[in-house]
C-alpha atoms as a PDB file:
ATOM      1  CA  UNK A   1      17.205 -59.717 -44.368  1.00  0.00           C
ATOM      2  CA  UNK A   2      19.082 -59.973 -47.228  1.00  0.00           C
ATOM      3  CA  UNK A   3      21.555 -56.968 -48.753  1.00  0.00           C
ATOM      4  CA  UNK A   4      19.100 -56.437 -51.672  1.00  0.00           C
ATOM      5  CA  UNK A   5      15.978 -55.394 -49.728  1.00  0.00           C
ATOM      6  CA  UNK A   6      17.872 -52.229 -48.665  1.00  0.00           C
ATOM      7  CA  UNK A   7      18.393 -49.522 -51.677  1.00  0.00           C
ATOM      8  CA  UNK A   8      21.888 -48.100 -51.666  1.00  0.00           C
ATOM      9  CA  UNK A   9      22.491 -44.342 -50.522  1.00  0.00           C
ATOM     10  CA  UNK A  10      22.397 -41.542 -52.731  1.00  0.00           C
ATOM     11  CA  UNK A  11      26.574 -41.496 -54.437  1.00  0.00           C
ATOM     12  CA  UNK A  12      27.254 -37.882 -53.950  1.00  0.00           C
ATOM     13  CA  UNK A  13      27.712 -36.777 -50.365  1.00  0.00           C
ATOM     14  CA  UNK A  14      26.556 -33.084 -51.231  1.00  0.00           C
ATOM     15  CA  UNK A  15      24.236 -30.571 -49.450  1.00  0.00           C
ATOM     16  CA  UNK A  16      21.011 -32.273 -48.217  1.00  0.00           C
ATOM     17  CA  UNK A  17      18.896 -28.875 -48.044  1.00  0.00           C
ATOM     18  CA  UNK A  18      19.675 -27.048 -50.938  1.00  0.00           C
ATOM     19  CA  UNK A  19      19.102 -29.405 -54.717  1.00  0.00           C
ATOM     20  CA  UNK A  20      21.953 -30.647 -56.885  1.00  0.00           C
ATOM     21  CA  UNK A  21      22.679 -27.976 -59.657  1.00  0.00           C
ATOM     22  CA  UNK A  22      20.214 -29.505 -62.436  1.00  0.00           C
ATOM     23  CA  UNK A  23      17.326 -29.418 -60.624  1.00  0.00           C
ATOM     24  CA  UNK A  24      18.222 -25.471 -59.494  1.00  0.00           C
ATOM     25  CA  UNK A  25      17.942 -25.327 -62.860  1.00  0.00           C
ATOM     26  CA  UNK A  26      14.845 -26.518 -63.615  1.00  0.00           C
ATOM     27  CA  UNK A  27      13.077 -25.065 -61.040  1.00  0.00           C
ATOM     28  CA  UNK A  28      10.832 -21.778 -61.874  1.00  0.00           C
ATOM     29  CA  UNK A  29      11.638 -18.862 -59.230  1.00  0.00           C
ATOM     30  CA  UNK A  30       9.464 -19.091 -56.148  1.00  0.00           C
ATOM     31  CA  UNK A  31       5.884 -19.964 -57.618  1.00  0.00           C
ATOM     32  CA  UNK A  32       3.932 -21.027 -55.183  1.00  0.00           C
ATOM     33  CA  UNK A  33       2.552 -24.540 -55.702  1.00  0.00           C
ATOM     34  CA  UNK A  34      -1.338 -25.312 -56.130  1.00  0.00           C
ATOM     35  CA  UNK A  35      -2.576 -28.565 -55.301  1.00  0.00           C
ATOM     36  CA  UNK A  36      -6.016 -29.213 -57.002  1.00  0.00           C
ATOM     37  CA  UNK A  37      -7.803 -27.016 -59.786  1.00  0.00           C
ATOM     38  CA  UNK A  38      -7.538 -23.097 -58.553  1.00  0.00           C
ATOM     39  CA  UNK A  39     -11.183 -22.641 -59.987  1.00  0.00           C
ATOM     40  CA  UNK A  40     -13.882 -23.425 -57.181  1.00  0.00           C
ATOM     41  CA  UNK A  41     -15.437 -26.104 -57.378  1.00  0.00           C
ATOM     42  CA  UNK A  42     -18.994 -26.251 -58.910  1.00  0.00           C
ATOM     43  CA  UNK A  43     -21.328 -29.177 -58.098  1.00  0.00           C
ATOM     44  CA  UNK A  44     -23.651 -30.543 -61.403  1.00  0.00           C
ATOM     45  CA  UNK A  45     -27.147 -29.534 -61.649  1.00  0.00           C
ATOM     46  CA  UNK A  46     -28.662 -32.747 -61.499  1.00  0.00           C
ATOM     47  CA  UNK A  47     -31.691 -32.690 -64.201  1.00  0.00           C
ATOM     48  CA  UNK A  48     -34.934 -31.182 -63.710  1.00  0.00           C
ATOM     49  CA  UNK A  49     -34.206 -28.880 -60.980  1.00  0.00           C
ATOM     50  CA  UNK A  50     -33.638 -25.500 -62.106  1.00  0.00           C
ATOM     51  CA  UNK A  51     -30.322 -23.092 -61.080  1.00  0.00           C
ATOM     52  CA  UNK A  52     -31.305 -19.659 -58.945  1.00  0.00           C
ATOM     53  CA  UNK A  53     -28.783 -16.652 -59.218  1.00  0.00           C
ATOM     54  CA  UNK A  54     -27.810 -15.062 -56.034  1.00  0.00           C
ATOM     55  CA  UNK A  55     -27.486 -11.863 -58.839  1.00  0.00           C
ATOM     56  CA  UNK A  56     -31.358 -11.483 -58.773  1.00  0.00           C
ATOM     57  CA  UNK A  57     -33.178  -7.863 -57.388  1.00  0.00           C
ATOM     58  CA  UNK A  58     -36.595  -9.728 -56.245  1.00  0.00           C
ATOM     59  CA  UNK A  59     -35.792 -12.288 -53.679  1.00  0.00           C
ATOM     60  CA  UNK A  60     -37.756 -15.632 -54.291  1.00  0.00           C
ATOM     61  CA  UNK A  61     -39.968 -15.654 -50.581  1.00  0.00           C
ATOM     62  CA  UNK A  62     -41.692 -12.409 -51.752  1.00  0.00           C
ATOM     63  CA  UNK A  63     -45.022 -14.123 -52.470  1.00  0.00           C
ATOM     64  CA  UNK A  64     -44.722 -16.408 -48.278  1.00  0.00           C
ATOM     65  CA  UNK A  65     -46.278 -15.147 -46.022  1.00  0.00           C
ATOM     66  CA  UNK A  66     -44.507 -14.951 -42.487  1.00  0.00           C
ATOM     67  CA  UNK A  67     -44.853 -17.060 -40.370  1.00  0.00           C
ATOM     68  CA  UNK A  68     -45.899 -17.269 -36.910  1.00  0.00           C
ATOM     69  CA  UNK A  69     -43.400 -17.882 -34.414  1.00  0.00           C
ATOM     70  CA  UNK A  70     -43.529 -21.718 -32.707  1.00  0.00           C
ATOM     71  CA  UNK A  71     -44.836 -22.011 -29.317  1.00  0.00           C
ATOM     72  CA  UNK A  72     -41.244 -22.826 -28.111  1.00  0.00           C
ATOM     73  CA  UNK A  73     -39.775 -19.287 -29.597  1.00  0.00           C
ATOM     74  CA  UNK A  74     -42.798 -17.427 -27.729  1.00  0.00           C
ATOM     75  CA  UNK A  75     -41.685 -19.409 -24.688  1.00  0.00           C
ATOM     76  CA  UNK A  76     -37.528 -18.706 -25.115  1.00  0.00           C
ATOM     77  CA  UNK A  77     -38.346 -14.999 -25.959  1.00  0.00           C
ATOM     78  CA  UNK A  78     -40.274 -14.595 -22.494  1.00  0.00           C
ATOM     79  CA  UNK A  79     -37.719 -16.718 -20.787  1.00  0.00           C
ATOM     80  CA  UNK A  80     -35.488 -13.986 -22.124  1.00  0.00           C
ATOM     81  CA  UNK A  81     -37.281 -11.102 -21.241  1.00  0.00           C
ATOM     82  CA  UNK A  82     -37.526 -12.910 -17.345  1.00  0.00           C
ATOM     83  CA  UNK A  83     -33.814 -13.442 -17.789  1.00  0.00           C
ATOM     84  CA  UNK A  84     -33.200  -9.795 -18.764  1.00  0.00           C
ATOM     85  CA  UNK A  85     -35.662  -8.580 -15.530  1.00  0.00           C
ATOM     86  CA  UNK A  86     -34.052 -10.842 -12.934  1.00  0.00           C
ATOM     87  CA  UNK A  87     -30.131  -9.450 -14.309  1.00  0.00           C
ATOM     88  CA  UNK A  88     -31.266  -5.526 -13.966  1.00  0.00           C
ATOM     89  CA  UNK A  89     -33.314  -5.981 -10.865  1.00  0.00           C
ATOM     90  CA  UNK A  90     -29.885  -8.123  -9.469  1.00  0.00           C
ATOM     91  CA  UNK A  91     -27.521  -4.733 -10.689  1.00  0.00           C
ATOM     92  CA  UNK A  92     -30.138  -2.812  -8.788  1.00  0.00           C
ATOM     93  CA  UNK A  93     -29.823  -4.967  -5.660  1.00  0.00           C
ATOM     94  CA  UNK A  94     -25.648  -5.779  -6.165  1.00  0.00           C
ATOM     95  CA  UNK A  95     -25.432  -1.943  -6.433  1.00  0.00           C
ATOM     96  CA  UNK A  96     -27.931  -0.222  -3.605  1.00  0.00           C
ATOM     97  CA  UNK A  97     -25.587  -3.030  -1.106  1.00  0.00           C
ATOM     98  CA  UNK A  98     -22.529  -1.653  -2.444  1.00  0.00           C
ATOM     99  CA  UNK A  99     -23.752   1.510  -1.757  1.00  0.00           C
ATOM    100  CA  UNK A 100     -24.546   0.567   1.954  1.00  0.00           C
ATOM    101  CA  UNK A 101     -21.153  -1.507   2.234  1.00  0.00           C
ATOM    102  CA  UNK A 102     -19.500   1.687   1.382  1.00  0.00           C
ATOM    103  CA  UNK A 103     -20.959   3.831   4.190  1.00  0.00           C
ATOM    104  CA  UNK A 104     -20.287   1.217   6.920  1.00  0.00           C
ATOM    105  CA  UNK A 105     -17.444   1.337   5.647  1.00  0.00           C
ATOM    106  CA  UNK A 106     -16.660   5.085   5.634  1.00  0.00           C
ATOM    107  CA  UNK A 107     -18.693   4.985   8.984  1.00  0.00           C
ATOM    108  CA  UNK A 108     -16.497   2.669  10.667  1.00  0.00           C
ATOM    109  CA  UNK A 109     -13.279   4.091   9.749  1.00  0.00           C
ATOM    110  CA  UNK A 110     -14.543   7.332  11.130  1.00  0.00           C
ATOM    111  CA  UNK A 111     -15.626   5.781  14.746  1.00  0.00           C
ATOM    112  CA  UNK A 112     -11.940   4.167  14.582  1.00  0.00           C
ATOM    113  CA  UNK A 113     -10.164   7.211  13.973  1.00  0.00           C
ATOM    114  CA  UNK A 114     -12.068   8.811  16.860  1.00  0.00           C
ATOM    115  CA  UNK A 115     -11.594   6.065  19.442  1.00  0.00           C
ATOM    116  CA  UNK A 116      -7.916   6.062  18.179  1.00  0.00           C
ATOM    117  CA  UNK A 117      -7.484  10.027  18.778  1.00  0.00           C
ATOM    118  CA  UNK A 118      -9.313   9.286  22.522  1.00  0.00           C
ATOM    119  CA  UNK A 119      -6.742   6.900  22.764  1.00  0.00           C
ATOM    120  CA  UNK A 120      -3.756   8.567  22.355  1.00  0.00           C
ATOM    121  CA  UNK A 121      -4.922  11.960  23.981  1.00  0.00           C
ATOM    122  CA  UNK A 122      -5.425   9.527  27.358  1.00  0.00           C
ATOM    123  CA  UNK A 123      -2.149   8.237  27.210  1.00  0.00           C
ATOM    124  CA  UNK A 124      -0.663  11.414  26.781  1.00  0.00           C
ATOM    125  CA  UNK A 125      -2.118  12.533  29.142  1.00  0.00           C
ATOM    126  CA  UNK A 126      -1.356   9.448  31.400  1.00  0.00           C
ATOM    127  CA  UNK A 127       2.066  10.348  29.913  1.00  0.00           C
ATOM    128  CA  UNK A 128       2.157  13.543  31.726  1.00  0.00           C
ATOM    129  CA  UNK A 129       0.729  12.680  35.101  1.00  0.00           C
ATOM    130  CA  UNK A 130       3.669   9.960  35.366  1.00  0.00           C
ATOM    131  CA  UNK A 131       6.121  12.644  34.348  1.00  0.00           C
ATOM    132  CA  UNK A 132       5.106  15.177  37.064  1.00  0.00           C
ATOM    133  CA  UNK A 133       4.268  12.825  39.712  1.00  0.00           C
ATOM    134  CA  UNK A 134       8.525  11.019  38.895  1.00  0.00           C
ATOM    135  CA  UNK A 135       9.912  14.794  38.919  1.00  0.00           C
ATOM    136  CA  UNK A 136       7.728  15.625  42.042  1.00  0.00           C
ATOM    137  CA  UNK A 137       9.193  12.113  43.665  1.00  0.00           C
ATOM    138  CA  UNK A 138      12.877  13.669  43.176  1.00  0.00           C
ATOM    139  CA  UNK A 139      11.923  16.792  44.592  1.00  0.00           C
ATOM    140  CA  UNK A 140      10.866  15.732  47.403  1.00  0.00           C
ATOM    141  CA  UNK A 141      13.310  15.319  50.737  1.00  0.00           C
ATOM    142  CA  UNK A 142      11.657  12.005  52.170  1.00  0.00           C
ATOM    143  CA  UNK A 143      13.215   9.593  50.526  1.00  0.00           C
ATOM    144  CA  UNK A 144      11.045   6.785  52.397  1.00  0.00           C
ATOM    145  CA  UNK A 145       7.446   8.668  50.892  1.00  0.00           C
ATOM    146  CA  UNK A 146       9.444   7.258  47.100  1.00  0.00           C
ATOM    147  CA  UNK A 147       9.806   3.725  48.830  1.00  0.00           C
ATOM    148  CA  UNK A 148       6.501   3.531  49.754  1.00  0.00           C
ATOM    149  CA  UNK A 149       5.073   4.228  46.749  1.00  0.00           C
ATOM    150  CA  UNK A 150       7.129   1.339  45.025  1.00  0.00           C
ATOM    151  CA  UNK A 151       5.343  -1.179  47.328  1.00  0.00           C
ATOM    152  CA  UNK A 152       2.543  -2.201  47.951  1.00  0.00           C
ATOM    153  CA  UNK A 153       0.441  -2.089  51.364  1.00  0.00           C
ATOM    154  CA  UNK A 154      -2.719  -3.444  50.491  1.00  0.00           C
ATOM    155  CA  UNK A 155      -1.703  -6.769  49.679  1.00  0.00           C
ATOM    156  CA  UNK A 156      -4.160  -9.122  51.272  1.00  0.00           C
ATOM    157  CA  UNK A 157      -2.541 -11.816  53.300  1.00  0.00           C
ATOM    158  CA  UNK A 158      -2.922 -15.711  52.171  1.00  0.00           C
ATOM    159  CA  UNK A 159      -2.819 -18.755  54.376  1.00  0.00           C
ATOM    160  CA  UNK A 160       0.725 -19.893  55.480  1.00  0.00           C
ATOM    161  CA  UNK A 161       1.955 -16.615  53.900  1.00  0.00           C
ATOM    162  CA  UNK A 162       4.972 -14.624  55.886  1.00  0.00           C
ATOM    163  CA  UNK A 163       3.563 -11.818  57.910  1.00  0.00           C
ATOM    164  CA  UNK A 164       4.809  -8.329  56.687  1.00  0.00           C
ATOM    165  CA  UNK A 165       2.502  -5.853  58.494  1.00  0.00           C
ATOM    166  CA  UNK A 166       5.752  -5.168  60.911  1.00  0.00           C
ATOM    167  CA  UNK A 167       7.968  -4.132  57.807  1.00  0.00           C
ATOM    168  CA  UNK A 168       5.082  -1.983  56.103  1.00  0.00           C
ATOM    169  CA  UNK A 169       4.076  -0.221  59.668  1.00  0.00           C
ATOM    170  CA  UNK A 170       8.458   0.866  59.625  1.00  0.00           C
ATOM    171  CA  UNK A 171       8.256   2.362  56.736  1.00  0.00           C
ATOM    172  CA  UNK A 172       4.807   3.935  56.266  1.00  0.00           C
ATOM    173  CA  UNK A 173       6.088   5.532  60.404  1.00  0.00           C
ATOM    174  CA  UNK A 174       9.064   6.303  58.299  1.00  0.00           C
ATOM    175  CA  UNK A 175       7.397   8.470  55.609  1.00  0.00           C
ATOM    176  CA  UNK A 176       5.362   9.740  58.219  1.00  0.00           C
ATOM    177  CA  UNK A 177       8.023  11.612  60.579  1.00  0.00           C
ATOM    178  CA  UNK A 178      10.755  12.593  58.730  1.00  0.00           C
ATOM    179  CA  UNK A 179      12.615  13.800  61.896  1.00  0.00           C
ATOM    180  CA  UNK A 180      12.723  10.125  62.694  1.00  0.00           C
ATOM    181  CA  UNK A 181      14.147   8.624  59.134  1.00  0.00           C
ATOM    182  CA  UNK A 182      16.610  11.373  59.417  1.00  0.00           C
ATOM    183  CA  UNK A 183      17.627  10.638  63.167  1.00  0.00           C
ATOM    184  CA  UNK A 184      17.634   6.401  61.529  1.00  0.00           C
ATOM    185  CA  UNK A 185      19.799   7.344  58.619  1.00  0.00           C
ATOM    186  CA  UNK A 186      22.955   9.245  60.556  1.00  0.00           C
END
């Protein structure tokens, strides 16, 4: 590449954006600029056919007669009608299960509710048999009647397990005769 196929740069170094004063000048306010002939464009009548006005009261088809519809538009119309059927008898259906859905619904949270009130009125009343039956343990003198209670003397006895039927016949004799725990304790 030689220096020749390049063109030189423009000699003033001045604004890039706005134009150098003489063209300012020249240039006519802010008219916008049309590309093209602003007059809509008109194709030639080519010879021997002759022009219709859209301005006309008596449209042109008065004198057809209509015309029957094509075996296909019978057959989309009814397809349509189907169409139409199957949607509303669908709404009818989507709607009489909502319906339902919503009294299960309802139903359920009812049965819930109750089983949760039976709930809590057992406990509180479970509640309150603990209660008593703790503040009738510390009323009580026998200390050993408390310790029995915390243990259990049913326990079935497994192979090679320690025999404890000694220890639970003390203190069940204990709970028993006071008189005796008393005598025991001093």
């Amino acid at each position: 590449a030689s220096e020749g196929d390049f063109f030189n740069p423009p000699a003033s170094d001045g604004d890039f954006f706005n134009p150098p004063a003489e063209q300012a000048a020249t240039t006519e306010g802010d008219a916008p600029i049309i590309l093209g002939d602003p007059t809509p464009y008109e194709a030639p009548v080519p010879e021997g056919v002759e022009t219709v006005s859209d301005d006309e009261d008596e449209p042109p088809a008065a004198n057809l007669a209509p015309a029957e519809p094509t075996p296909m538009a019978k057959w989309n119309d009814e397809w349509q009608t189907t169409l139409l059927q199957r949607k509303d008898d669908e709404n009818a259906t989507k709607a009489s299960h909502v319906e339902t859905a919503r009294d299960e619904i309802a139903a359920f949270q009812a049965e819930r509710e109750k089983r949760r009130e039976a709930r809590m009125a057992k406990n509180r009343s479970d509640e309150q048999d603990k209660l008593e039956a703790i503040e009738a343990d510390l009323e009580n003198d026998n200390s050993w009647q408390r310790v029995v209670k915390m243990i259990e003397l049913n326990q079935d006895s497994s192979d090679g397990a320690v025999d404890t039927g000694r220890m639970k016949d003390v203190l069940v004799l204990l709970k028993n005769e006071p008189t005796r725990a008393d005598a025991l304790a001093a």
